[in-house]
C-alpha atoms as a PDB file:
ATOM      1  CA  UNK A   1       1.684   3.114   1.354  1.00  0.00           C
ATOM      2  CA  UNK A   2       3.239   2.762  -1.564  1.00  0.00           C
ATOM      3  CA  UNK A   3       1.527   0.826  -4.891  1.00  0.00           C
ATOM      4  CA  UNK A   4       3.920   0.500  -7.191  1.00  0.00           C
ATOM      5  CA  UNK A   5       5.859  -3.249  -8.401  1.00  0.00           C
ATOM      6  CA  UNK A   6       9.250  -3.353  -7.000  1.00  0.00           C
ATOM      7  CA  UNK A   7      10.815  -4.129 -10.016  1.00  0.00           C
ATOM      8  CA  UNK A   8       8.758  -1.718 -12.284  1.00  0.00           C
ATOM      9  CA  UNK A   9       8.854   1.291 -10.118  1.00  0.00           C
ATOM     10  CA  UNK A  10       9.973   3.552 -13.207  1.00  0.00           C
ATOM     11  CA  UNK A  11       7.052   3.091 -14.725  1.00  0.00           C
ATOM     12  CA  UNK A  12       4.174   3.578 -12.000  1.00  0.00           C
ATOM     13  CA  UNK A  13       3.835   7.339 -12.842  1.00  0.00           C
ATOM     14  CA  UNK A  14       1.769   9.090  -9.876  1.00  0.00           C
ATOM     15  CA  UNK A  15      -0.943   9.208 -12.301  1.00  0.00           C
ATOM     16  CA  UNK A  16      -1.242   5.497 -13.168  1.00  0.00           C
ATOM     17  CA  UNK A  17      -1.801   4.821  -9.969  1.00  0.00           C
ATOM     18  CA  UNK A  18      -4.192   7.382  -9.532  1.00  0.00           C
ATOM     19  CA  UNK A  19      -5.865   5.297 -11.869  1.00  0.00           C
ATOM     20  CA  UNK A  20      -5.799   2.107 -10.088  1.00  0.00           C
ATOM     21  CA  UNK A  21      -7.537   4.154  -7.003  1.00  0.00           C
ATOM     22  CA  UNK A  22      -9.929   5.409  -9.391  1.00  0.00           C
ATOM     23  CA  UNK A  23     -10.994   2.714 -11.432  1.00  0.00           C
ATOM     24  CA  UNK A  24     -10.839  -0.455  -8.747  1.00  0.00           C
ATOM     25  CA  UNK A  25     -10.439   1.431  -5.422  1.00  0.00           C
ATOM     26  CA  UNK A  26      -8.470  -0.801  -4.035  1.00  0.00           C
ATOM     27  CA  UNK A  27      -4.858  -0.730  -2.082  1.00  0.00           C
ATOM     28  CA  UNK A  28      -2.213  -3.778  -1.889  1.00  0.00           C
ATOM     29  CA  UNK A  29       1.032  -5.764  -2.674  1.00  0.00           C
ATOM     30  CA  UNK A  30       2.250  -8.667  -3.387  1.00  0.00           C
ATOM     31  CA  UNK A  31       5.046 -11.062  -3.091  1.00  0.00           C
ATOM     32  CA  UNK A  32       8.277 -11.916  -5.265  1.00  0.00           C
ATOM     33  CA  UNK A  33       7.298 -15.443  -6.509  1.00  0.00           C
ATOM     34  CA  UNK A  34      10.909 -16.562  -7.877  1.00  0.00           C
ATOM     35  CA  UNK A  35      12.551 -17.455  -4.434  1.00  0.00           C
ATOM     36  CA  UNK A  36       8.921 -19.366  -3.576  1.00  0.00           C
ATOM     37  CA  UNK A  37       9.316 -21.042  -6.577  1.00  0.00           C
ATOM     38  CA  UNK A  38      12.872 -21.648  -5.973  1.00  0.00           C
ATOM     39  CA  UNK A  39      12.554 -23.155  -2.938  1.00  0.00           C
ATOM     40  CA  UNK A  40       9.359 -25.350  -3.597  1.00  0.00           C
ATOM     41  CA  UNK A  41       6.908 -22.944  -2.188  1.00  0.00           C
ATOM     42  CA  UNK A  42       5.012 -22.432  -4.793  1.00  0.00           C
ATOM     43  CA  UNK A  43       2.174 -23.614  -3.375  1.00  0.00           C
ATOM     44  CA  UNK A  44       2.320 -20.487  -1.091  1.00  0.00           C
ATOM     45  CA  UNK A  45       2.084 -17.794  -4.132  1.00  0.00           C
ATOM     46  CA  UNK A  46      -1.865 -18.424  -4.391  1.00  0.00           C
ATOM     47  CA  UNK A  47      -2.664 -18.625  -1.275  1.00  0.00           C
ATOM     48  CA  UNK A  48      -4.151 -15.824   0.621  1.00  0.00           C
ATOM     49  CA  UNK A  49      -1.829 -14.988   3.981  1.00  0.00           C
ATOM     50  CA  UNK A  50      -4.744 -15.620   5.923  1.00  0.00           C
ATOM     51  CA  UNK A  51      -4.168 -19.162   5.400  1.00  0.00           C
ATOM     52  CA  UNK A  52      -0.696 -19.495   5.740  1.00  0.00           C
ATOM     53  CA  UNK A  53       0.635 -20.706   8.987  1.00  0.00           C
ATOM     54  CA  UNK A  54       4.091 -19.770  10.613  1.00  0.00           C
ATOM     55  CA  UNK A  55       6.302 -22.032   9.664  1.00  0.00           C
ATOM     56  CA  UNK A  56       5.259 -21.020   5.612  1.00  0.00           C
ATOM     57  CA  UNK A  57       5.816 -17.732   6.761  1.00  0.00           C
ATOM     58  CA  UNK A  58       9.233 -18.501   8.054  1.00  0.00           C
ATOM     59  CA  UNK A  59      10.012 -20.837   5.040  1.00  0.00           C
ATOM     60  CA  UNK A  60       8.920 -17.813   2.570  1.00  0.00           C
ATOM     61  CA  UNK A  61      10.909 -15.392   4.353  1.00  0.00           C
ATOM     62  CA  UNK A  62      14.406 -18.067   4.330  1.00  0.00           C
ATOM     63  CA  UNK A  63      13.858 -18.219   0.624  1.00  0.00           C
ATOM     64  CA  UNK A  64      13.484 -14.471   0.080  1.00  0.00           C
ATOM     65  CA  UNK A  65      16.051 -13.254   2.251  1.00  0.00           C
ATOM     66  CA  UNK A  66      18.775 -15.986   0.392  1.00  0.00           C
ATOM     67  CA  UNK A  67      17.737 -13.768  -2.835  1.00  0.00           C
ATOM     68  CA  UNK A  68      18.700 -10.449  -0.809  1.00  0.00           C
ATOM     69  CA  UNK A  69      15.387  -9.043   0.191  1.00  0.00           C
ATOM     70  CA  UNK A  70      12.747  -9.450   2.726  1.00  0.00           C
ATOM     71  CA  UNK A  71      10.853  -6.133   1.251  1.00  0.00           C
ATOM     72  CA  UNK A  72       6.999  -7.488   1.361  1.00  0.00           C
ATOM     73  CA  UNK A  73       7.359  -9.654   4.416  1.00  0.00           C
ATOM     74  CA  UNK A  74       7.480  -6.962   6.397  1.00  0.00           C
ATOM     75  CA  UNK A  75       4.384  -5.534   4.807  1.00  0.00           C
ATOM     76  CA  UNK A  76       1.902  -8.694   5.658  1.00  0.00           C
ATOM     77  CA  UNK A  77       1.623  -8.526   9.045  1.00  0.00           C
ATOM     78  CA  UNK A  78       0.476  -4.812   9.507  1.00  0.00           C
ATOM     79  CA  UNK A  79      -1.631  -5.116   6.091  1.00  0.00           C
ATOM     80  CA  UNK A  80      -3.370  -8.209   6.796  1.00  0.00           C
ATOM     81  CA  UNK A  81      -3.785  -7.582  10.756  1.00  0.00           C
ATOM     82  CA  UNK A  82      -3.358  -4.430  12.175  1.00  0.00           C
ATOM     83  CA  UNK A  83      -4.467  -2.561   9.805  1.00  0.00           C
ATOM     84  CA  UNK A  84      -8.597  -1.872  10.531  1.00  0.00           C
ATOM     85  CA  UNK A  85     -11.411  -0.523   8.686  1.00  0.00           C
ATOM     86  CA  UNK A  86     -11.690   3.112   8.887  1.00  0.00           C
ATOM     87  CA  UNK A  87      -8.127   3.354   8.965  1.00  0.00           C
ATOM     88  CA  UNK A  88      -6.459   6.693   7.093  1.00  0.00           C
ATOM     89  CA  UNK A  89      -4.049   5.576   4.753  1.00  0.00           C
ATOM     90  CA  UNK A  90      -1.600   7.804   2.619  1.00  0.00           C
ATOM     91  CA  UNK A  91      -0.755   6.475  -1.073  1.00  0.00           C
ATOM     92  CA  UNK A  92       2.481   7.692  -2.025  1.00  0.00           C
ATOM     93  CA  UNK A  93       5.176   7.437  -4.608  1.00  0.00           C
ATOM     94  CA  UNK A  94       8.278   8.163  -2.953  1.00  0.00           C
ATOM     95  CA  UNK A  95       8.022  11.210  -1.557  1.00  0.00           C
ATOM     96  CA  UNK A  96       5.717  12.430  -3.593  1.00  0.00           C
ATOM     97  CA  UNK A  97       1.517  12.283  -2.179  1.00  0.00           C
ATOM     98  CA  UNK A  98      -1.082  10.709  -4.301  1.00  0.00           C
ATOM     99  CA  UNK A  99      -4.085   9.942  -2.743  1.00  0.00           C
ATOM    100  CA  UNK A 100      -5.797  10.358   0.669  1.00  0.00           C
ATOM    101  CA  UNK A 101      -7.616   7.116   1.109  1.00  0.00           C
ATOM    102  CA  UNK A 102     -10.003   5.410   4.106  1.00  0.00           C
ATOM    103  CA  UNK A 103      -9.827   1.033   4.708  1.00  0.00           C
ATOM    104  CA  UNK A 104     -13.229  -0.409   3.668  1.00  0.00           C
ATOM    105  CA  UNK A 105     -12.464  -3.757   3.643  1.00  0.00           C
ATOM    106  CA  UNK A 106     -10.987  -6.480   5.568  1.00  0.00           C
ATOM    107  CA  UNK A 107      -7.974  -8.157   3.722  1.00  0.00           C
ATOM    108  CA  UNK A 108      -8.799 -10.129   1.062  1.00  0.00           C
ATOM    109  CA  UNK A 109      -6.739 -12.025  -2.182  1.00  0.00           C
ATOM    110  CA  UNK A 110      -7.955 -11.349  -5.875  1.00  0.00           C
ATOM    111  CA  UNK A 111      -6.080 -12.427  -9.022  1.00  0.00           C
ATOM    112  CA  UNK A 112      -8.842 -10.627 -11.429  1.00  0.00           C
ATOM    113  CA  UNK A 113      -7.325  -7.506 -13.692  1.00  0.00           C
ATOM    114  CA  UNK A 114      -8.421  -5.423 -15.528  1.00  0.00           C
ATOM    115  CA  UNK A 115      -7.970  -5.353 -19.602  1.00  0.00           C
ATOM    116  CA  UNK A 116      -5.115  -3.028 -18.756  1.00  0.00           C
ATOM    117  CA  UNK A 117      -3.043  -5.596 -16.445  1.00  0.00           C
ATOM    118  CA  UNK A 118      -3.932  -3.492 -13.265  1.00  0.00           C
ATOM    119  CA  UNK A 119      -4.326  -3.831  -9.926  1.00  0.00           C
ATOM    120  CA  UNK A 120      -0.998  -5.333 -10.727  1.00  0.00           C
ATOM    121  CA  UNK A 121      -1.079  -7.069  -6.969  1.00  0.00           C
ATOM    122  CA  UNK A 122      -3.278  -9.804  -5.700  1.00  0.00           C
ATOM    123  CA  UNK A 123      -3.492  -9.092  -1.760  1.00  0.00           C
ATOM    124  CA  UNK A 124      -5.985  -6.380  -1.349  1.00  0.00           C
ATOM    125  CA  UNK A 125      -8.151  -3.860   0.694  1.00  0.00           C
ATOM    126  CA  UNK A 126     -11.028  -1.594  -0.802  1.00  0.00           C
ATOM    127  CA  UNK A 127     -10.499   1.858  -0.064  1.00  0.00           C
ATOM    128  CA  UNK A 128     -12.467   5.148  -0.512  1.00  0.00           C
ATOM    129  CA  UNK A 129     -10.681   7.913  -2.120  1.00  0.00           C
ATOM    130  CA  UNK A 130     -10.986  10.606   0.420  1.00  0.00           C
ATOM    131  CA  UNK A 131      -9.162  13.311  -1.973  1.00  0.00           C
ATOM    132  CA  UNK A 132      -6.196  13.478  -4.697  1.00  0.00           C
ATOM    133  CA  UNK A 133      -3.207  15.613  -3.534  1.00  0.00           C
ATOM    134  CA  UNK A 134      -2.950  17.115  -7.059  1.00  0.00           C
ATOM    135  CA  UNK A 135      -6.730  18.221  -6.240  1.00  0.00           C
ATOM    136  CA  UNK A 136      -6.207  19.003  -2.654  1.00  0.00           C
ATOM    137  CA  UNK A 137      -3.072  21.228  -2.398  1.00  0.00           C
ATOM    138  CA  UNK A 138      -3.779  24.528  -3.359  1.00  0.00           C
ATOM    139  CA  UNK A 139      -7.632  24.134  -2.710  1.00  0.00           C
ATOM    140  CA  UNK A 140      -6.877  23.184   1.169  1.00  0.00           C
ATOM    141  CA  UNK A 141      -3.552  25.489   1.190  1.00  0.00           C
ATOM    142  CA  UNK A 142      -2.045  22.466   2.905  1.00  0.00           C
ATOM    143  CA  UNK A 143       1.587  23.135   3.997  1.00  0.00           C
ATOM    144  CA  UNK A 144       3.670  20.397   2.381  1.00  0.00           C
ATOM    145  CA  UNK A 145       4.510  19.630  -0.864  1.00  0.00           C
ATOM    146  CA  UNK A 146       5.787  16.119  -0.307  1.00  0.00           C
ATOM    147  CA  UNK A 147       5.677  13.137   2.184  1.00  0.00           C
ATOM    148  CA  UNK A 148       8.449  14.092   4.836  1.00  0.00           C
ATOM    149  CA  UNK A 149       9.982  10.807   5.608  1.00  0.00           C
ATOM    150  CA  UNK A 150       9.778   7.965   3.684  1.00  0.00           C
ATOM    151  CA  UNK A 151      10.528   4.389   4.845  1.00  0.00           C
ATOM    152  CA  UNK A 152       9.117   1.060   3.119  1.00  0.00           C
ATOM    153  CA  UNK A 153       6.327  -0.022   1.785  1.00  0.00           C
ATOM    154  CA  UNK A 154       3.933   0.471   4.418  1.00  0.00           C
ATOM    155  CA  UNK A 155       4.462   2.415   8.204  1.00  0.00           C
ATOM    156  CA  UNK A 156       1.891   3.116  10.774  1.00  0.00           C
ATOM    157  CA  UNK A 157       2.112   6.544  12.103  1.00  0.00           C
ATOM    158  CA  UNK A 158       1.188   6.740  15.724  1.00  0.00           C
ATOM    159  CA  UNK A 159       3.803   9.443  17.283  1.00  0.00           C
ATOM    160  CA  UNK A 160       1.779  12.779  16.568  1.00  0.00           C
ATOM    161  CA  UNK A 161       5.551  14.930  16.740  1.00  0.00           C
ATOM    162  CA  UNK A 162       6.698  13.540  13.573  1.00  0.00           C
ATOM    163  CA  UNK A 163       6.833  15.616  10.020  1.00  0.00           C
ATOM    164  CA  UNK A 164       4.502  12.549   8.571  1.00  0.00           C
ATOM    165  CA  UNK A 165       1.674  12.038  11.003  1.00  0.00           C
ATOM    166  CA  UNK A 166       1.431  16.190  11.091  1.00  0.00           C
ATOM    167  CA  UNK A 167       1.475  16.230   7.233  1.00  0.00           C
ATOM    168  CA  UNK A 168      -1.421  13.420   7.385  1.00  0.00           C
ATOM    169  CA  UNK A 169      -3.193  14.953   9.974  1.00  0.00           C
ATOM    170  CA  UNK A 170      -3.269  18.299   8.123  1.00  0.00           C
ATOM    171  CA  UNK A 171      -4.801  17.204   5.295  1.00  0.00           C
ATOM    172  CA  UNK A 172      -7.334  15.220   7.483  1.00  0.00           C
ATOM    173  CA  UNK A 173      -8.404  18.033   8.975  1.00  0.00           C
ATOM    174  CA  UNK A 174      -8.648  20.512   6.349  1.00  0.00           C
ATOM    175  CA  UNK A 175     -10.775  17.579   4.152  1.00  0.00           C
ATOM    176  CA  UNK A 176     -12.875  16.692   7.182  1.00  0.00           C
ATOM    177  CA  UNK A 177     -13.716  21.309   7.351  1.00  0.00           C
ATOM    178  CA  UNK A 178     -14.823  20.643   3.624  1.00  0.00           C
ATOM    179  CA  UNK A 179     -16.719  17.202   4.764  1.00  0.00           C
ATOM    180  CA  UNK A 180     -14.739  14.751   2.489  1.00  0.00           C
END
């Protein structure tokens, strides 16, 4: 998963959000407001996705895709309802690994920050750091150096052949030797 704004990308260094993991332990995204706004749905932008019903879904989507994107729409449904507590999730930038991190908490929407701005999005899961790549690489001797494939905000892994879920799965399994 990846945690950095859209529009801001640049500036969402690996280590600033290796901060946000550290200091609010929390994973998420959020949704490009002008097209809601645009289309008189900004009664949507507040409002967890837990409460929005299909046809706001479809409306949001209509307005977002007129703009030329439909980037965190496809994010929602696996973030707010497939993904599960206990779940393994890699934090990313790019290609390049951040964090190691296990799903604590069902979804949930928070517009709180911190004095410096972050997290930056509202829709939200807790997570527990299970190690830093930075940290992990040489002390585990994992094999990779970066995230094989990347695609999107957010992909669920579930063919064990592929470059990714064996990347993942290494570093599982050399944390779980050490006991997290």
């Amino acid at each position: 998963m990846q945690l950095h704004p859209g529009d801001d990308a640049e500036s969402y260094t690996p280590e600033k959000i290796k901060g946000i993991l550290k200091n609010y332990g929390v994973i998420g995204f959020d949704i490009w407001e002008e097209p809601l706004k645009e289309a008189g749905l900004e009664h949507l932008i507040d409002k967890p996705f837990t409460e929005w019903n299909k046809e706001d879904l479809n409306k949001a989507k209509e307005a977002v895709q007129q703009k030329g994107s439909i980037g965190t729409f496809a994010v929602i449904q696996p973030f707010v309802h497939e993904m599960k507590l206990g779940d393994i999730v890699l934090v990313r930038k790019g290609k390049t690994p951040i964090a190691l991190v296990e799903v604590i908490s069902d979804y949930f929407m928070d517009n709180s920050k911190g004095e410096d701005g972050e997290p930056w999005f509202r829709h939200r899961r807790k997570v527990k750091v299970l190690g830093y790549f930075d940290e992990d690489k040489a002390k585990l001797k994992l094999s990779f150096n970066e995230f094989p494939v990347v695609q999107g905000t957010l992909q669920k892994l579930i063919n064990a052949e592929t470059p990714s879920y064996r990347a993942i799965d290494e570093w599982v399994k050399k944390k779980k030797k050490g006991r997290f």
